[in-house]
PDB file of N, CA and C in Angstrom:
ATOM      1  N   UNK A   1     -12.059 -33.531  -7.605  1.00  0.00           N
ATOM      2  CA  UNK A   1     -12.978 -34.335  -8.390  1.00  0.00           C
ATOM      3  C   UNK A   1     -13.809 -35.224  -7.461  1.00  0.00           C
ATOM      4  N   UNK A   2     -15.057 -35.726  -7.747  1.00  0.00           N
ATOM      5  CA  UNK A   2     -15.810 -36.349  -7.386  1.00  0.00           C
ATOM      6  C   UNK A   2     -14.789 -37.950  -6.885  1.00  0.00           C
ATOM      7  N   UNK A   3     -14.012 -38.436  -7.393  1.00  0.00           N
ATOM      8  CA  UNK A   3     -13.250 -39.582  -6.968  1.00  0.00           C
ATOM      9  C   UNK A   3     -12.573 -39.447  -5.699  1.00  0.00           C
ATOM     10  N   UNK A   4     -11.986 -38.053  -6.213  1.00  0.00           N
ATOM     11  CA  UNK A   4     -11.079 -37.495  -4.542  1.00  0.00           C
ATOM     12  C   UNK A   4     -11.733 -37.687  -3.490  1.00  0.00           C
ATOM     13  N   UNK A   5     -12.722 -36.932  -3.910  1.00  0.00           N
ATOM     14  CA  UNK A   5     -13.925 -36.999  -2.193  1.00  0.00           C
ATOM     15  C   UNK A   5     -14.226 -38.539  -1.880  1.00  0.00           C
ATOM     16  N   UNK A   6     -14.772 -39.187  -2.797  1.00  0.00           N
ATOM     17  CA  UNK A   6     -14.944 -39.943  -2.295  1.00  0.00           C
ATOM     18  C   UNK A   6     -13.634 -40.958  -1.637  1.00  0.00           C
ATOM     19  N   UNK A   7     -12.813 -41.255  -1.711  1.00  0.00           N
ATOM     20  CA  UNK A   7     -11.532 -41.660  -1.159  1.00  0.00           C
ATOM     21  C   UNK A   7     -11.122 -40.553  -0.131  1.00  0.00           C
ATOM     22  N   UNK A   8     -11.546 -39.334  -0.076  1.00  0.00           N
ATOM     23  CA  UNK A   8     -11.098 -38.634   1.442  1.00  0.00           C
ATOM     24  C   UNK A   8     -12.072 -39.033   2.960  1.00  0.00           C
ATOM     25  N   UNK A   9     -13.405 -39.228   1.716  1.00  0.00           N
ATOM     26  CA  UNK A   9     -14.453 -39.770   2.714  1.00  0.00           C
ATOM     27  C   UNK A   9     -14.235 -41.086   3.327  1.00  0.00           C
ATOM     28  N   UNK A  10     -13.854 -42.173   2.679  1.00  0.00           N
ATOM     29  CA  UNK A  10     -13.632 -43.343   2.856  1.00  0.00           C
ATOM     30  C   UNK A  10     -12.555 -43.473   3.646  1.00  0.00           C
ATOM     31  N   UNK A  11     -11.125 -42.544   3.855  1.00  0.00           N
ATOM     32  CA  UNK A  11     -10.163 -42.157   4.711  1.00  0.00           C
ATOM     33  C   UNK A  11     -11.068 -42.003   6.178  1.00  0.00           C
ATOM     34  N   UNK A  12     -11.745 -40.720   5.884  1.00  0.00           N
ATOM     35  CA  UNK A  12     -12.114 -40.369   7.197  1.00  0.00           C
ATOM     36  C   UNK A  12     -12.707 -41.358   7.903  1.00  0.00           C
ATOM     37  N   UNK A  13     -14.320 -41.838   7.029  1.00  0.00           N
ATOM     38  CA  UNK A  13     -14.564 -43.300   8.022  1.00  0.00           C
ATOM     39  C   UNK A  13     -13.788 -43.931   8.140  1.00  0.00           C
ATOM     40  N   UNK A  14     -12.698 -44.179   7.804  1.00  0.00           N
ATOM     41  CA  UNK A  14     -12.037 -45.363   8.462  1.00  0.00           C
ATOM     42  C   UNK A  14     -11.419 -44.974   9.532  1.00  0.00           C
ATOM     43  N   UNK A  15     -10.578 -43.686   9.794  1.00  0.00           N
ATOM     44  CA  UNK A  15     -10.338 -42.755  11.479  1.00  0.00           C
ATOM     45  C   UNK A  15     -11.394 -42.714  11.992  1.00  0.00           C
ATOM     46  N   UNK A  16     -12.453 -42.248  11.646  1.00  0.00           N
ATOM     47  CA  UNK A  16     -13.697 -42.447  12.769  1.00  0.00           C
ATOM     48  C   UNK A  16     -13.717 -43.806  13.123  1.00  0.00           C
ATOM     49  N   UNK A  17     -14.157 -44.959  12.334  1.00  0.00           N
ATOM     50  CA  UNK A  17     -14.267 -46.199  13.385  1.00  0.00           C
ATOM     51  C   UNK A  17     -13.031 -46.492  13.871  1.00  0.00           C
ATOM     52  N   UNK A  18     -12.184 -46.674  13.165  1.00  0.00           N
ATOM     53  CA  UNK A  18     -11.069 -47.063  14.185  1.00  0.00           C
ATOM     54  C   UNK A  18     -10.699 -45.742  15.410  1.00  0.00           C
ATOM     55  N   UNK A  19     -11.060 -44.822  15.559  1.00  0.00           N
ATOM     56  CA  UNK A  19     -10.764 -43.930  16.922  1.00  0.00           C
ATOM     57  C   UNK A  19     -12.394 -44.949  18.208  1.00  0.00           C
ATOM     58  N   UNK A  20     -13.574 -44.565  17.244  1.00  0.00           N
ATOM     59  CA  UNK A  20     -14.472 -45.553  17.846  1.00  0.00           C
ATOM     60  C   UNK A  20     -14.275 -46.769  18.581  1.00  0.00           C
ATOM     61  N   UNK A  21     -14.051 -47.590  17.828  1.00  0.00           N
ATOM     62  CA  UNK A  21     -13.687 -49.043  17.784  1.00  0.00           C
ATOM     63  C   UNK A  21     -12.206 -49.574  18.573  1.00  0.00           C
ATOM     64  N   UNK A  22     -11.005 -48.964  18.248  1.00  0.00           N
ATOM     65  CA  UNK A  22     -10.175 -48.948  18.578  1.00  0.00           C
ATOM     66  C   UNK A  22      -9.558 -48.529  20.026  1.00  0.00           C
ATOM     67  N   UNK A  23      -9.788 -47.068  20.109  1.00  0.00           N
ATOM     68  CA  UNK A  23      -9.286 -46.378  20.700  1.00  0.00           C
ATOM     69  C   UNK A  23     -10.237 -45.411  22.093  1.00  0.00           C
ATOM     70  N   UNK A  24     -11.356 -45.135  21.710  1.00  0.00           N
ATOM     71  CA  UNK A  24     -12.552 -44.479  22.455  1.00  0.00           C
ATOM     72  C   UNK A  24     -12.566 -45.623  23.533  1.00  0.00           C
ATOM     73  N   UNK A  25     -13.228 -46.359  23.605  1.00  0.00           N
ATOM     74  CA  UNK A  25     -13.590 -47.557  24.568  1.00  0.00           C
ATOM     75  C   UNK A  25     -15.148 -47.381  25.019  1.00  0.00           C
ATOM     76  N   UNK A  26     -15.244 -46.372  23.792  1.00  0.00           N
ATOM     77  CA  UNK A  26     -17.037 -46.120  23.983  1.00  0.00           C
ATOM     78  C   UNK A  26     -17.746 -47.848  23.791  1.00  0.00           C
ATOM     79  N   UNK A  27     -17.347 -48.841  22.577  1.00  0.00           N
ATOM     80  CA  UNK A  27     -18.208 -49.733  22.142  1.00  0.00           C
ATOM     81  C   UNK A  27     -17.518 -50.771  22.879  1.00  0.00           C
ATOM     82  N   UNK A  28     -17.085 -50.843  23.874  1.00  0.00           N
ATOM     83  CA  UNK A  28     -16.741 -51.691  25.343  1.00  0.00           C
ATOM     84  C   UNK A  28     -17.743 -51.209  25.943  1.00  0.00           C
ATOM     85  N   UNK A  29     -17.676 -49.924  26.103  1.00  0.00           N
ATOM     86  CA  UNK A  29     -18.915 -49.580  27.362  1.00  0.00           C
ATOM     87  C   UNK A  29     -20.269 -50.315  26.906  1.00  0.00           C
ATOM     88  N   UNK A  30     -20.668 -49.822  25.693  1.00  0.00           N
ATOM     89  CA  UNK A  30     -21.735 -49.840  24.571  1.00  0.00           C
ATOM     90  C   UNK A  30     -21.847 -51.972  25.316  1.00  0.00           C
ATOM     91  N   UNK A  31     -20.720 -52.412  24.728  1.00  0.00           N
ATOM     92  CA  UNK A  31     -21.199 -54.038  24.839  1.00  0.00           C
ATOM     93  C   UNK A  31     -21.583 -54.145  26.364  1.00  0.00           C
ATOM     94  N   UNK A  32     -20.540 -53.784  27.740  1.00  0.00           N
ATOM     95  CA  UNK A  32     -21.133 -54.319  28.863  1.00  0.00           C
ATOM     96  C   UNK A  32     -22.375 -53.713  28.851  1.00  0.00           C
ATOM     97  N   UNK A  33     -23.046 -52.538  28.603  1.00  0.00           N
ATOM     98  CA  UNK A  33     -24.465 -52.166  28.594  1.00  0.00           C
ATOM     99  C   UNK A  33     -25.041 -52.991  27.689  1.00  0.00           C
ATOM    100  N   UNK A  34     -25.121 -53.755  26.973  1.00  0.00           N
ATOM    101  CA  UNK A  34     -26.160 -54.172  26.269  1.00  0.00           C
ATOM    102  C   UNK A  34     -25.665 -56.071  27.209  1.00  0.00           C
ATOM    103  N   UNK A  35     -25.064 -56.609  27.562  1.00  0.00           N
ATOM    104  CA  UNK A  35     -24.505 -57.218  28.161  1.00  0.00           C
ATOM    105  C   UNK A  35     -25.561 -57.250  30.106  1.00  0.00           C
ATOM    106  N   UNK A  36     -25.134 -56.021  30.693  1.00  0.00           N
ATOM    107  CA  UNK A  36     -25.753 -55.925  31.382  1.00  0.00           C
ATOM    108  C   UNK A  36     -27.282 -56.095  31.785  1.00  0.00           C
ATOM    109  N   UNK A  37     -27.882 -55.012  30.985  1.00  0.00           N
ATOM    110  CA  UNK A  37     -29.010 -54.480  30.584  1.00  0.00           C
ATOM    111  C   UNK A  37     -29.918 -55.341  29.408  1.00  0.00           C
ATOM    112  N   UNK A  38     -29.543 -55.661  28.821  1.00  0.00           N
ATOM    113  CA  UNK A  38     -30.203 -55.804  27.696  1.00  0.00           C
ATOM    114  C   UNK A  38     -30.482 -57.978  27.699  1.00  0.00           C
ATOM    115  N   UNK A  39     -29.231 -58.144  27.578  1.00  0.00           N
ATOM    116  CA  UNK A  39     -28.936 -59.955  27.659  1.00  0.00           C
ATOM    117  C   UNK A  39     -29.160 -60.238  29.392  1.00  0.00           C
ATOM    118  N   UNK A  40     -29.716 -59.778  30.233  1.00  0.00           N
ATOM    119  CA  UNK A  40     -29.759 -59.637  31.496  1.00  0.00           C
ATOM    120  C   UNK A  40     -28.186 -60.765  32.014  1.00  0.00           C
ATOM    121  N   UNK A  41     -27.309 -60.341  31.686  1.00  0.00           N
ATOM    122  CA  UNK A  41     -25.834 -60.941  32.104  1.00  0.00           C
ATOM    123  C   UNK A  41     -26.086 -60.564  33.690  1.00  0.00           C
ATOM    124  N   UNK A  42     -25.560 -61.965  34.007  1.00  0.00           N
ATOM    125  CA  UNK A  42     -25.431 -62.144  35.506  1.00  0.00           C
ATOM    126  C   UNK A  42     -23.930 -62.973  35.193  1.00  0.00           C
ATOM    127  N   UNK A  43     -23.071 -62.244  36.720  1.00  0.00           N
ATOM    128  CA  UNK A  43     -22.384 -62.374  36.880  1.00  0.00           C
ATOM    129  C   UNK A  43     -21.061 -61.670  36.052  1.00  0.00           C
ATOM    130  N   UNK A  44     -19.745 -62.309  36.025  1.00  0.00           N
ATOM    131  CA  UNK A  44     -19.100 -61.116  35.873  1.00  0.00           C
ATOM    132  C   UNK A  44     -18.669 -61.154  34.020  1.00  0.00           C
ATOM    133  N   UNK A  45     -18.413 -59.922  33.788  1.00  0.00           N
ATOM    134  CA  UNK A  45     -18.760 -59.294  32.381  1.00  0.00           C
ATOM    135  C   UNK A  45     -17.447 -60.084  31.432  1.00  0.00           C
ATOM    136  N   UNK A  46     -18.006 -61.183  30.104  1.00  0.00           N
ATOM    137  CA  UNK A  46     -17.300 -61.550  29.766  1.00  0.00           C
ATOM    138  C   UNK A  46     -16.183 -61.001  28.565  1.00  0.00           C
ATOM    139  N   UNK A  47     -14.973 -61.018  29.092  1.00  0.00           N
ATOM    140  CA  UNK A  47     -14.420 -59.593  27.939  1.00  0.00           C
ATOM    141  C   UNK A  47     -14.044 -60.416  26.304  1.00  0.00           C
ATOM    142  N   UNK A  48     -14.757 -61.706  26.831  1.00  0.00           N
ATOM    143  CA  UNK A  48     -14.613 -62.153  24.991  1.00  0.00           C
ATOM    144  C   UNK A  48     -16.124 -62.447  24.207  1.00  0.00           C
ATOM    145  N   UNK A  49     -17.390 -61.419  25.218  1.00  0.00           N
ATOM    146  CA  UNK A  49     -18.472 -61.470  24.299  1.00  0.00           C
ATOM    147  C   UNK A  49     -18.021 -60.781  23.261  1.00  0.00           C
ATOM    148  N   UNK A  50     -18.720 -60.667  22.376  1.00  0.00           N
ATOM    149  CA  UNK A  50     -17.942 -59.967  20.405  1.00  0.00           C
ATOM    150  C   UNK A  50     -19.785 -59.379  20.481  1.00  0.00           C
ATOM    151  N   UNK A  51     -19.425 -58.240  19.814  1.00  0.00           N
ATOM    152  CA  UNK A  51     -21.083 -57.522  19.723  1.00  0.00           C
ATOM    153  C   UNK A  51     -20.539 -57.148  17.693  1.00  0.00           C
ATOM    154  N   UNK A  52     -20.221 -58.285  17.111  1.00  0.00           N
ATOM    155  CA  UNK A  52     -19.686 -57.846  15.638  1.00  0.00           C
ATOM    156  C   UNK A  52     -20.678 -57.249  14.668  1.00  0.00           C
ATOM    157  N   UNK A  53     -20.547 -56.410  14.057  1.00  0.00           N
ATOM    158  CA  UNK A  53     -19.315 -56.041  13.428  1.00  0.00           C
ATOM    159  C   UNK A  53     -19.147 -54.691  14.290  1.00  0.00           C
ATOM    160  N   UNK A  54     -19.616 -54.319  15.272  1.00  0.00           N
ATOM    161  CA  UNK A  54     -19.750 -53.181  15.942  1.00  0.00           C
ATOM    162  C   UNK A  54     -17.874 -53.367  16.947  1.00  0.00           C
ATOM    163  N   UNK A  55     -17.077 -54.443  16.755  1.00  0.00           N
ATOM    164  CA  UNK A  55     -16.607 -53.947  17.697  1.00  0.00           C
ATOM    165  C   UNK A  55     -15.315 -54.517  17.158  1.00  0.00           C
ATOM    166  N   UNK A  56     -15.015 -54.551  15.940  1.00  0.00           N
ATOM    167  CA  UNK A  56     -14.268 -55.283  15.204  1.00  0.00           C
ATOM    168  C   UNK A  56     -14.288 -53.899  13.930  1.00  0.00           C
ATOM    169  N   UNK A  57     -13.264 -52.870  13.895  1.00  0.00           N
ATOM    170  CA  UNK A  57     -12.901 -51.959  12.902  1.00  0.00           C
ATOM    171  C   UNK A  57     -13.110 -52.276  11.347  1.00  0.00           C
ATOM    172  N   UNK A  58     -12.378 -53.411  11.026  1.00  0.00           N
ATOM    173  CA  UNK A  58     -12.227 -54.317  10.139  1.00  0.00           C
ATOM    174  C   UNK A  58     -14.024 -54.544   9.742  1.00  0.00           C
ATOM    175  N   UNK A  59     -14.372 -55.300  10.145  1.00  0.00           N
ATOM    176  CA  UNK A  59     -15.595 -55.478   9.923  1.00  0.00           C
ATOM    177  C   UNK A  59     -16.383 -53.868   9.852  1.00  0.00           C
ATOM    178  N   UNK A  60     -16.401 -53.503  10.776  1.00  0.00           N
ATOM    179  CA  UNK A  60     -17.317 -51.778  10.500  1.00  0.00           C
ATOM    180  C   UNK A  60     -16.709 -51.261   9.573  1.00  0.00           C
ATOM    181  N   UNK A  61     -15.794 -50.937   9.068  1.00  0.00           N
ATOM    182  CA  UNK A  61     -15.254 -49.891   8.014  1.00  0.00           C
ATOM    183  C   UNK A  61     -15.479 -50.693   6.694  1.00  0.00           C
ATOM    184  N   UNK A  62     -15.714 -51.892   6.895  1.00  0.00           N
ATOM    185  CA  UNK A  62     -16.266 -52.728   5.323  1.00  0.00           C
ATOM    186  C   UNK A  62     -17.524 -52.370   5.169  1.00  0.00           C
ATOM    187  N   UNK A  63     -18.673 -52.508   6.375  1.00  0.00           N
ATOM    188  CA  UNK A  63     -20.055 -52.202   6.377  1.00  0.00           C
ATOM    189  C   UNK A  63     -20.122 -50.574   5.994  1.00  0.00           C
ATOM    190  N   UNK A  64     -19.782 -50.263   7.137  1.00  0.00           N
ATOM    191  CA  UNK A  64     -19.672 -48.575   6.774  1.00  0.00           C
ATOM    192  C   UNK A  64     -19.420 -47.711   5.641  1.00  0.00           C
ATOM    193  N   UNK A  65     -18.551 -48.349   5.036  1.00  0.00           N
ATOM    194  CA  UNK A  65     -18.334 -48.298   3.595  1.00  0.00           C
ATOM    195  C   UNK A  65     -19.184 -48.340   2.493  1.00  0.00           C
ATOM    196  N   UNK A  66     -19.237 -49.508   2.293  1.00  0.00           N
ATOM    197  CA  UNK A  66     -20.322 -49.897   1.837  1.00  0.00           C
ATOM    198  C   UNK A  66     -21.957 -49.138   2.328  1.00  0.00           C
ATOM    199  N   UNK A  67     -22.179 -48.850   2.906  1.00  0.00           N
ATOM    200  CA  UNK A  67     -23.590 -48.026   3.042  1.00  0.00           C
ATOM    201  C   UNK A  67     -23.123 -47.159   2.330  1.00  0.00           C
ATOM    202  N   UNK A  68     -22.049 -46.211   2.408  1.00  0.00           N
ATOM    203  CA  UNK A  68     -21.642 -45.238   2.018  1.00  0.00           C
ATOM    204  C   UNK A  68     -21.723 -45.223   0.478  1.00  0.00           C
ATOM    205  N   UNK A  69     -20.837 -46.221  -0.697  1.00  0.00           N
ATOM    206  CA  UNK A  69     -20.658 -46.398  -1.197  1.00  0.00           C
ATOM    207  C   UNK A  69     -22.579 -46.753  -2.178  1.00  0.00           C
ATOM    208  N   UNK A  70     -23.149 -47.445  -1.201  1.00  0.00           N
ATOM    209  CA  UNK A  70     -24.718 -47.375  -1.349  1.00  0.00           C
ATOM    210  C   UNK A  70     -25.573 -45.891  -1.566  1.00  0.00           C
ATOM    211  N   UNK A  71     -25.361 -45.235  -0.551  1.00  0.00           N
ATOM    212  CA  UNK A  71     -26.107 -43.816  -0.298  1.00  0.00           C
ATOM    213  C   UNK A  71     -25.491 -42.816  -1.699  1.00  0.00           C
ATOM    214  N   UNK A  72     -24.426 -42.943  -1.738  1.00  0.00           N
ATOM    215  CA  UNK A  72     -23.621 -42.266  -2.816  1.00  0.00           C
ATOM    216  C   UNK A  72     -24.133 -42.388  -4.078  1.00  0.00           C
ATOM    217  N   UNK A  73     -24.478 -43.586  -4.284  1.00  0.00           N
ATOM    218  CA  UNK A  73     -24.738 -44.298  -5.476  1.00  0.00           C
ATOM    219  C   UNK A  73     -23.715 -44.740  -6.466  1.00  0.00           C
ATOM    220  N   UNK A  74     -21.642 -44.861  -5.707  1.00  0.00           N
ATOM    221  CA  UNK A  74     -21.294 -44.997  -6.428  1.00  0.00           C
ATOM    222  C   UNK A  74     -20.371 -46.840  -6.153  1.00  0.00           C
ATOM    223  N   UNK A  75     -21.339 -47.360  -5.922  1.00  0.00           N
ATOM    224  CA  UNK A  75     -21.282 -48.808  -5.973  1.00  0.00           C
ATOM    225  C   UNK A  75     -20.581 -49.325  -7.276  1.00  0.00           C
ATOM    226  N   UNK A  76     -19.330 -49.559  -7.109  1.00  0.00           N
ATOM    227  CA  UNK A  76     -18.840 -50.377  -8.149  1.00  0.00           C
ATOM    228  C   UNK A  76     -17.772 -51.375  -8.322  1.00  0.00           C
ATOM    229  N   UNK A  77     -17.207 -52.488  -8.748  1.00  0.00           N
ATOM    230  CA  UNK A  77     -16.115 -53.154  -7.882  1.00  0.00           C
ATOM    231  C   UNK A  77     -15.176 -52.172  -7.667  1.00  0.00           C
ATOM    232  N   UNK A  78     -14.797 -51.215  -8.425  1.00  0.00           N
ATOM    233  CA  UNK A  78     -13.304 -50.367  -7.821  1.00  0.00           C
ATOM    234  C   UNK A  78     -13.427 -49.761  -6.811  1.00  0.00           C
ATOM    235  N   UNK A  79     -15.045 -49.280  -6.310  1.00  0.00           N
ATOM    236  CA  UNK A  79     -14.713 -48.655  -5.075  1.00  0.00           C
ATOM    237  C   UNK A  79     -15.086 -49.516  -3.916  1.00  0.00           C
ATOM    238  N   UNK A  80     -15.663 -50.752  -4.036  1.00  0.00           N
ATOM    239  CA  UNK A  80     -15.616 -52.042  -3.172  1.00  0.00           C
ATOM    240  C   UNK A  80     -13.994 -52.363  -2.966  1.00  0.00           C
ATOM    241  N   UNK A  81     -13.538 -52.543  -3.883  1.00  0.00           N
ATOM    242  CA  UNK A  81     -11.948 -52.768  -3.475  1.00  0.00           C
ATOM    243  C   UNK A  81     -11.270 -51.485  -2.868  1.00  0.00           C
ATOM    244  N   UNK A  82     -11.665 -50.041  -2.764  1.00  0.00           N
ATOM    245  CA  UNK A  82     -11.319 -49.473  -2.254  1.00  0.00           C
ATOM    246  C   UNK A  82     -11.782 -49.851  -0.752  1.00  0.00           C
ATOM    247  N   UNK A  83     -12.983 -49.566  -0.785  1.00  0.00           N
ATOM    248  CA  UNK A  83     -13.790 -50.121   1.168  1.00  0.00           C
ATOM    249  C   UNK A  83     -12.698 -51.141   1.176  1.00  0.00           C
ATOM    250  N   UNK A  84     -12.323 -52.081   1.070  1.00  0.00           N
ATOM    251  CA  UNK A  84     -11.913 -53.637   1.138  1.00  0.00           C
ATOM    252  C   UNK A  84     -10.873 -53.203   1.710  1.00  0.00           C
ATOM    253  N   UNK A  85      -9.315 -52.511   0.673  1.00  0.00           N
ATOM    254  CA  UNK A  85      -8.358 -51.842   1.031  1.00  0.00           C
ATOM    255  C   UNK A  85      -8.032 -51.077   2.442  1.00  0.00           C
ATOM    256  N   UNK A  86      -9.519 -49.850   2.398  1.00  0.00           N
ATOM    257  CA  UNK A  86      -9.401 -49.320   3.957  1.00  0.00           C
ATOM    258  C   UNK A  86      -9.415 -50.112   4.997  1.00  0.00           C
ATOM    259  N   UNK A  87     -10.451 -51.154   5.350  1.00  0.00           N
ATOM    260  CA  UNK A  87     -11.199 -51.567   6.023  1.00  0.00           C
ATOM    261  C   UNK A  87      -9.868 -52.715   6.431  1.00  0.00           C
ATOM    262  N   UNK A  88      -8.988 -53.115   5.695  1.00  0.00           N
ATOM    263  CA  UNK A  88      -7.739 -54.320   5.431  1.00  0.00           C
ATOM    264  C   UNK A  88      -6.881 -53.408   6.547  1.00  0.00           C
ATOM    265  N   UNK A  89      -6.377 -52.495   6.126  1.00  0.00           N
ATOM    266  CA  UNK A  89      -5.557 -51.366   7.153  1.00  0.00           C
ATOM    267  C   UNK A  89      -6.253 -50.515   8.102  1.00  0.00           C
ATOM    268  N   UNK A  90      -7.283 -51.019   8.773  1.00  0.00           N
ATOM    269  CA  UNK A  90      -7.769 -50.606   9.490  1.00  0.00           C
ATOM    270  C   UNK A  90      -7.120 -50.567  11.028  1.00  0.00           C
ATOM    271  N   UNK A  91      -6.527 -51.978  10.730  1.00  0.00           N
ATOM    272  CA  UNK A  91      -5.648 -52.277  12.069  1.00  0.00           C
ATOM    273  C   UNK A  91      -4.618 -52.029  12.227  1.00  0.00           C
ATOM    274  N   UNK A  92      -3.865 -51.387  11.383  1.00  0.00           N
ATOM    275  CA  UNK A  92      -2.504 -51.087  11.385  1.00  0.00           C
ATOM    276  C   UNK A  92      -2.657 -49.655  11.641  1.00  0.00           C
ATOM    277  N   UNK A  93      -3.700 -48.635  10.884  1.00  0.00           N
ATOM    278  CA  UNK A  93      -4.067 -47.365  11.272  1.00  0.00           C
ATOM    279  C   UNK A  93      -4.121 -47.276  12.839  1.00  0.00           C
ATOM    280  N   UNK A  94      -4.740 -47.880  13.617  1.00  0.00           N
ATOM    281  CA  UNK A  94      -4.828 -48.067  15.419  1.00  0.00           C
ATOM    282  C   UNK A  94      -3.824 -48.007  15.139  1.00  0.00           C
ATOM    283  N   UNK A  95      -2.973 -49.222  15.193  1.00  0.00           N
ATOM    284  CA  UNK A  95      -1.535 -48.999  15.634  1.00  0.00           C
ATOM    285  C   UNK A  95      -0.851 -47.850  15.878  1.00  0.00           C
ATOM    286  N   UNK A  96      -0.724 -47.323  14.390  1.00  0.00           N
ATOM    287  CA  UNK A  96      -0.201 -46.120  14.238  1.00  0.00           C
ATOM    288  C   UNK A  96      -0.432 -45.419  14.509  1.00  0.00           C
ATOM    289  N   UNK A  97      -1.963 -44.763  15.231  1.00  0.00           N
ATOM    290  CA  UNK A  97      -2.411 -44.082  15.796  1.00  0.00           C
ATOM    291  C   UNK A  97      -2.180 -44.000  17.349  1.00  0.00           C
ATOM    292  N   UNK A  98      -1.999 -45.205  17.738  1.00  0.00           N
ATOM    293  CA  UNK A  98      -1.522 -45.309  19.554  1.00  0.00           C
ATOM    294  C   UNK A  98       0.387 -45.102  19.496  1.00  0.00           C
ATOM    295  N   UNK A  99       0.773 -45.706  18.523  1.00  0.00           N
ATOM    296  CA  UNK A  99       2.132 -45.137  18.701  1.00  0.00           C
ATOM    297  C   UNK A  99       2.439 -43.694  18.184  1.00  0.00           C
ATOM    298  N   UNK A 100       1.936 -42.832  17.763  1.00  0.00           N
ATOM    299  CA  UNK A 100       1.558 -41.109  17.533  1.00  0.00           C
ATOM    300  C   UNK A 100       1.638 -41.007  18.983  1.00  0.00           C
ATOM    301  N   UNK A 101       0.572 -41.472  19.655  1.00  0.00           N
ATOM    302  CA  UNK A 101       0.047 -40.885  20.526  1.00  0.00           C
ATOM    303  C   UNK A 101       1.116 -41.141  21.975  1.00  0.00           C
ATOM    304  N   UNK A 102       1.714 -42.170  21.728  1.00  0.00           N
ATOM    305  CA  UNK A 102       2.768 -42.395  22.722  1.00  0.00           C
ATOM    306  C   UNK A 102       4.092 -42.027  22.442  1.00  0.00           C
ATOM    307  N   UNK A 103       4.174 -41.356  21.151  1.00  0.00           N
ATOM    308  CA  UNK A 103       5.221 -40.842  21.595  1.00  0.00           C
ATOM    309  C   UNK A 103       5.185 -38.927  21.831  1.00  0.00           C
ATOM    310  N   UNK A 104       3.821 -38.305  21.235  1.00  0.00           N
ATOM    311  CA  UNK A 104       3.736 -37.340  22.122  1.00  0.00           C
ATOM    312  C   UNK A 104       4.013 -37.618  23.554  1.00  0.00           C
ATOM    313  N   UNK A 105       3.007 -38.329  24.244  1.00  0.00           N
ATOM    314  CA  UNK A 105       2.973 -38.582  25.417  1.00  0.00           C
ATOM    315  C   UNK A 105       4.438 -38.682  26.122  1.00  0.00           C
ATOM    316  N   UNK A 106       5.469 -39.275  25.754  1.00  0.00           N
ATOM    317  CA  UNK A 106       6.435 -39.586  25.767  1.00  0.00           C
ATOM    318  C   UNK A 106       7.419 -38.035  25.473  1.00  0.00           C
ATOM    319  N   UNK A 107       7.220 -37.208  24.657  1.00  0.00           N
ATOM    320  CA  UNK A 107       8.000 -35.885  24.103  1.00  0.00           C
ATOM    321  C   UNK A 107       7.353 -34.807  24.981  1.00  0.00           C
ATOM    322  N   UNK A 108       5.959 -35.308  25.341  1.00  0.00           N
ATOM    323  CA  UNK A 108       5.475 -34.311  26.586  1.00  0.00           C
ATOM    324  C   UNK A 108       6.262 -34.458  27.861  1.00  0.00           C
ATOM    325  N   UNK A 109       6.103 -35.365  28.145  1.00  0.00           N
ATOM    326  CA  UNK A 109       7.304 -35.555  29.863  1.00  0.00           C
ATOM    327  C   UNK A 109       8.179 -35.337  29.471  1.00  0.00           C
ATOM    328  N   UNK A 110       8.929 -35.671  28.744  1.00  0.00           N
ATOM    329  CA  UNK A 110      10.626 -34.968  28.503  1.00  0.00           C
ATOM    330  C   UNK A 110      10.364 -33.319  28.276  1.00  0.00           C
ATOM    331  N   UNK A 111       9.685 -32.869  28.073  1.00  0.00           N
ATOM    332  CA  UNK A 111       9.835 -31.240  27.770  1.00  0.00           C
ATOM    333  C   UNK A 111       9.645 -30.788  29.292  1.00  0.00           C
ATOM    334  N   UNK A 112       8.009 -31.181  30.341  1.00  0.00           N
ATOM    335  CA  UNK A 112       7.787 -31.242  31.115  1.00  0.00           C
ATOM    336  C   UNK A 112       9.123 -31.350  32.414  1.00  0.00           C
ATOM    337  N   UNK A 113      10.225 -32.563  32.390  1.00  0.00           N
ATOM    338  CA  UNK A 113      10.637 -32.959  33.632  1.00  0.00           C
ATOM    339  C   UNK A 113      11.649 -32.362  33.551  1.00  0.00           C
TER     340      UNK A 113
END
């Protein structure tokens, strides 16, 4: 049904930014370049500039959402509280996503040594 999708969609953006945001270290690079380049930063690169909502999951998966929820046309409080919901566990998804990933990492060397 049309509800499903939209809640599989709203799943997925929320793994895309948080792999983005989280985990890539693309929108680190993304800030010292605009940091560098752009704010002509002199001297050395401060790792508590914030380039928000771009670098904050939480914040992007609410925005992101919401466009979504815009483009769709299905803007309504239940699926605002859905964005709200994802965008809330956004940070716990990382989590869970780096501890996945460490304990492959971890089940790989033991098979390996």
């Amino acid at each position: 049904s049309q509800e499903n999708k939209m809640i599989q969609d709203l799943a997925l953006i929320t793994l895309i930014v948080v792999y983005l945001v989280d985990l890539s270290g693309g929108i680190n690079s993304l800030k010292q370049f605009i940091w560098k380049y752009c704010l002509d930063g002199k001297g050395k690169y401060p790792y508590s500039f914030r380039l928000r909502p771009l670098d904050c999951s939480l914040c992007l998966t609410w925005w992101v959402g919401l466009v979504y929820l815009w483009i769709t046309q299905e803007f309504s409080l239940e699926n605002v509280a859905l964005v709200a919901m994802f965008s809330y566990f956004s940070s716990q998804l990382a989590f869970l996503l780096r501890l996945v990933s460490e304990m492959i990492n971890n089940a790989l060397r033991w098979i390996l040594s």
